[in-house]
N, C-alpha and C. Protein backbone atom coordinates (compact mmCIF):
# COMPACT_ATOMS: atom_id res chain seq x y z
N UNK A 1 114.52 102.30 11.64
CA UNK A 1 115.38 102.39 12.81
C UNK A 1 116.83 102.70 12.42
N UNK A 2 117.30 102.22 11.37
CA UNK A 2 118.49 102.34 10.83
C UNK A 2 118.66 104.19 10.70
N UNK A 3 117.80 104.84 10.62
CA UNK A 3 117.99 106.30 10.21
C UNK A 3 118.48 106.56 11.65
N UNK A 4 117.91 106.23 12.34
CA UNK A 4 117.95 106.69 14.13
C UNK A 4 119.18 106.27 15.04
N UNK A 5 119.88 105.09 14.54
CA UNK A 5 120.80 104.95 15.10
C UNK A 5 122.09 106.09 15.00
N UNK A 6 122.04 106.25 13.97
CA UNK A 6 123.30 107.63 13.69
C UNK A 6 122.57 108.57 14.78
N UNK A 7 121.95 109.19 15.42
CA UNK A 7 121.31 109.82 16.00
C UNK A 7 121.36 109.91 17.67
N UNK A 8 120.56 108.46 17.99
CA UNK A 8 119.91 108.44 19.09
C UNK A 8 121.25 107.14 19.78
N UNK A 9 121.57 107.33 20.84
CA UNK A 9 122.39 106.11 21.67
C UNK A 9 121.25 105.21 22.02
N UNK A 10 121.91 103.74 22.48
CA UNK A 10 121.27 102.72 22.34
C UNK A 10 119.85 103.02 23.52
N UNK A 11 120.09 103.68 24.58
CA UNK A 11 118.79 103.92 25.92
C UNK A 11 117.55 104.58 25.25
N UNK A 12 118.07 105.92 23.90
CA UNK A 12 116.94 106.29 23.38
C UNK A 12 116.21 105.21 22.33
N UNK A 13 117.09 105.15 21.84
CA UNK A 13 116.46 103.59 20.09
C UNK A 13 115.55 102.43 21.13
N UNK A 14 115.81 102.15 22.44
CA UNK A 14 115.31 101.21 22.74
C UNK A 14 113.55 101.87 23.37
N UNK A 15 113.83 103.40 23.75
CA UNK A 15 112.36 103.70 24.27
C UNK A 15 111.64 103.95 22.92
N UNK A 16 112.32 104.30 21.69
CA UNK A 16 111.57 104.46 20.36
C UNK A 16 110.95 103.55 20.14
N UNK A 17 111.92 101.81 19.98
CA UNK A 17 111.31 100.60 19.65
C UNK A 17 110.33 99.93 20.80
N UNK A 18 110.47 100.61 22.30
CA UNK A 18 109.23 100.20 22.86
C UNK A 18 108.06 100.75 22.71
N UNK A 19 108.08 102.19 22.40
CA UNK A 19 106.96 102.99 22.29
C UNK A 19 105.91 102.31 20.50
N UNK A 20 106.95 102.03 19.55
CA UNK A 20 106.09 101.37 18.46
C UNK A 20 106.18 100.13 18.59
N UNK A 21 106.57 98.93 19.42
CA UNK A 21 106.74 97.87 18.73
C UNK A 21 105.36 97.07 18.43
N UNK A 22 104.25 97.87 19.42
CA UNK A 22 102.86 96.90 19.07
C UNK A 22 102.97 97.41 17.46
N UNK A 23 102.83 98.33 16.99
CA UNK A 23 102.29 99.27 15.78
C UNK A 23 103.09 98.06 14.73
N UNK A 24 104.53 98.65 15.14
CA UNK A 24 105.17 98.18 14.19
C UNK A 24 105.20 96.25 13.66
N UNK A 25 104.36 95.28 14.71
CA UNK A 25 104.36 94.24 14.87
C UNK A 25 103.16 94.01 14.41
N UNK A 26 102.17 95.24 13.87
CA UNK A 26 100.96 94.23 13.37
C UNK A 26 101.03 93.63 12.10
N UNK A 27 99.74 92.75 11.64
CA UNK A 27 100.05 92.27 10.86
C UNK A 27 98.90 92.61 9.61
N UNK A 28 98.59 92.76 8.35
CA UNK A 28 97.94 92.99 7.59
C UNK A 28 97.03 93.51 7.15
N UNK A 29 95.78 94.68 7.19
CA UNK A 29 96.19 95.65 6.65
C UNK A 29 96.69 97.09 7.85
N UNK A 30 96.46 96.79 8.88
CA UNK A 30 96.82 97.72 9.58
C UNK A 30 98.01 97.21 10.57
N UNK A 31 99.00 96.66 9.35
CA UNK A 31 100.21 96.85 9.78
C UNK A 31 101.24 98.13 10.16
N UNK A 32 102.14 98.54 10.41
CA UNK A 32 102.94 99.42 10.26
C UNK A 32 101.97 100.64 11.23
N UNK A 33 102.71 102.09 11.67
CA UNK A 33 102.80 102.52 12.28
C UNK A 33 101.82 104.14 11.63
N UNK A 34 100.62 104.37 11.97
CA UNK A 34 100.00 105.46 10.90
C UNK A 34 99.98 106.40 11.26
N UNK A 35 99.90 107.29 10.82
CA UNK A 35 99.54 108.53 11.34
C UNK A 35 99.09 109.57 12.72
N UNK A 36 97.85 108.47 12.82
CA UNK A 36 97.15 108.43 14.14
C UNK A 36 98.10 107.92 15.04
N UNK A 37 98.61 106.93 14.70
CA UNK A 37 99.60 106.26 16.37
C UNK A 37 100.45 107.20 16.32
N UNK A 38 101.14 107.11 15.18
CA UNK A 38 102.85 108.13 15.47
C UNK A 38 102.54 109.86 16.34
N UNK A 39 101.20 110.50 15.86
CA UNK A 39 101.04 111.81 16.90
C UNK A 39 100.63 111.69 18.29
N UNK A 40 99.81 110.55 18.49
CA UNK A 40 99.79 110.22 19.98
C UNK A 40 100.81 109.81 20.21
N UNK A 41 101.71 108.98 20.25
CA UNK A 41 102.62 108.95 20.87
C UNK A 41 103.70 109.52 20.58
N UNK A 42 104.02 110.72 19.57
CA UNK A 42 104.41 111.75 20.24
C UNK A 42 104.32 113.10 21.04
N UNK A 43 102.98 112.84 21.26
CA UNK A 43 102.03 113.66 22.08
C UNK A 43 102.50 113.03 23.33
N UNK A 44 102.59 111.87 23.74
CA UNK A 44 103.02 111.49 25.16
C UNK A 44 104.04 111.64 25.60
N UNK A 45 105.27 111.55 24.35
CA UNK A 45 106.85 111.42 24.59
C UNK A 45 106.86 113.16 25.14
N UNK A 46 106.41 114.04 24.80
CA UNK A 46 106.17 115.92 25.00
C UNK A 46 105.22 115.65 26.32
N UNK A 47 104.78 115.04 26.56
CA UNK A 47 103.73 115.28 27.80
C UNK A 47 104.31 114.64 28.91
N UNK A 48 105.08 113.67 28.87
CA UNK A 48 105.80 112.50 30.07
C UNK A 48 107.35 112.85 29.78
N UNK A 49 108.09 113.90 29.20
CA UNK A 49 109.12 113.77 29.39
C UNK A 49 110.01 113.08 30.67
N UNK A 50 109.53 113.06 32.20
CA UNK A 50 110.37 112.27 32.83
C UNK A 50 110.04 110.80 32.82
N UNK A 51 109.30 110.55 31.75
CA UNK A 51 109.07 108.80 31.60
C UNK A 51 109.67 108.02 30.95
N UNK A 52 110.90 109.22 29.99
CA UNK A 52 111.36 108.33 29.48
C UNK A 52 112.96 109.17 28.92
N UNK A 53 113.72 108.47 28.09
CA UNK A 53 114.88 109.35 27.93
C UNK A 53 115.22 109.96 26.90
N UNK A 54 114.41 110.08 26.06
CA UNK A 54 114.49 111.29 25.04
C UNK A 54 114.61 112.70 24.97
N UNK A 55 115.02 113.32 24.81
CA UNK A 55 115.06 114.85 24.61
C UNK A 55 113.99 115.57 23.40
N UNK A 56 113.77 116.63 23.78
CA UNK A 56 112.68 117.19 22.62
C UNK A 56 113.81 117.27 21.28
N UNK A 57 114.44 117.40 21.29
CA UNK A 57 115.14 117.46 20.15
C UNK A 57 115.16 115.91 19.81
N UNK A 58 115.61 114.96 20.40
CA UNK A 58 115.37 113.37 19.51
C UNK A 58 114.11 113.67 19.29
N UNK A 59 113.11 113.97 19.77
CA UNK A 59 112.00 113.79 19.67
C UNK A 59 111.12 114.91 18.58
N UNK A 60 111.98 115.76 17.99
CA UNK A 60 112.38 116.46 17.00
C UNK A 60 112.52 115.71 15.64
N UNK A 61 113.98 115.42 15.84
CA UNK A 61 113.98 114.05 14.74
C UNK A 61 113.65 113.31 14.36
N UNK A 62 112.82 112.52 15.55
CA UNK A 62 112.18 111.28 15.34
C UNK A 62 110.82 111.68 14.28
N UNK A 63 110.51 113.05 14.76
CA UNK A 63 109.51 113.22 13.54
C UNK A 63 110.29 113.57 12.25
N UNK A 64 110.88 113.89 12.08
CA UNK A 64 111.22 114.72 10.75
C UNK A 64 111.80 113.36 10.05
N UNK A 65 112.50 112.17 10.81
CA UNK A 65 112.52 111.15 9.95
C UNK A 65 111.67 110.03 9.87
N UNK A 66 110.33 110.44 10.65
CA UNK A 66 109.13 109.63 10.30
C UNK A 66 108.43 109.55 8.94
N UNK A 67 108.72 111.41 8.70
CA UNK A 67 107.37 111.55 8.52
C UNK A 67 107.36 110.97 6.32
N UNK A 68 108.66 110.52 5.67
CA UNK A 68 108.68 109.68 4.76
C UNK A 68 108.09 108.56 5.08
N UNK A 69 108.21 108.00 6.24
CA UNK A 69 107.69 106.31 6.11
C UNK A 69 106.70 105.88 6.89
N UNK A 70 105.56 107.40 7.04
CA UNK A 70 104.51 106.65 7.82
C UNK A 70 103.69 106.40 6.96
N UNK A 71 102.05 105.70 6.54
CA UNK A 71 101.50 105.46 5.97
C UNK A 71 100.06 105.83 6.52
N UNK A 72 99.47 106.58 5.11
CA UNK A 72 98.24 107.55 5.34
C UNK A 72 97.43 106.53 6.52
């Protein structure tokens, strides 16, 4: 999240951290946020644009600084 704040104002960081927080809240071995979750839901953030307040361009970024810290 720390990458995203330089980025995104606080209305977008908060639909980022709602869209992962189950992912990001599990616990052992399918903790953290994989592969599979992170393209569906950015498959939804591109499909529901009026659901939420991101722009394709955050939503741009948000991949390009995912894609170091997701896990196979």
């Amino acid at each position: 999240m720390s990458n995203l704040y330089s980025r995104l104002d606080e209305k977008e960081r908060f639909e980022v951290e709602k869209l992962f927080r189950g992912d990001v809240q599990e616990s052992g071995t399918d903790a953290g946020i994989s592969q599979v979750e992170f393209d569906s839901a950015v498959t939804w953030l591109r499909e529901n644009m009026k659901k939420h307040a991101l722009e394709e361009s955050d939503i741009e970024y948000l991949e390009s600084r995912a894609e170091q810290y997701l896990k196979d």
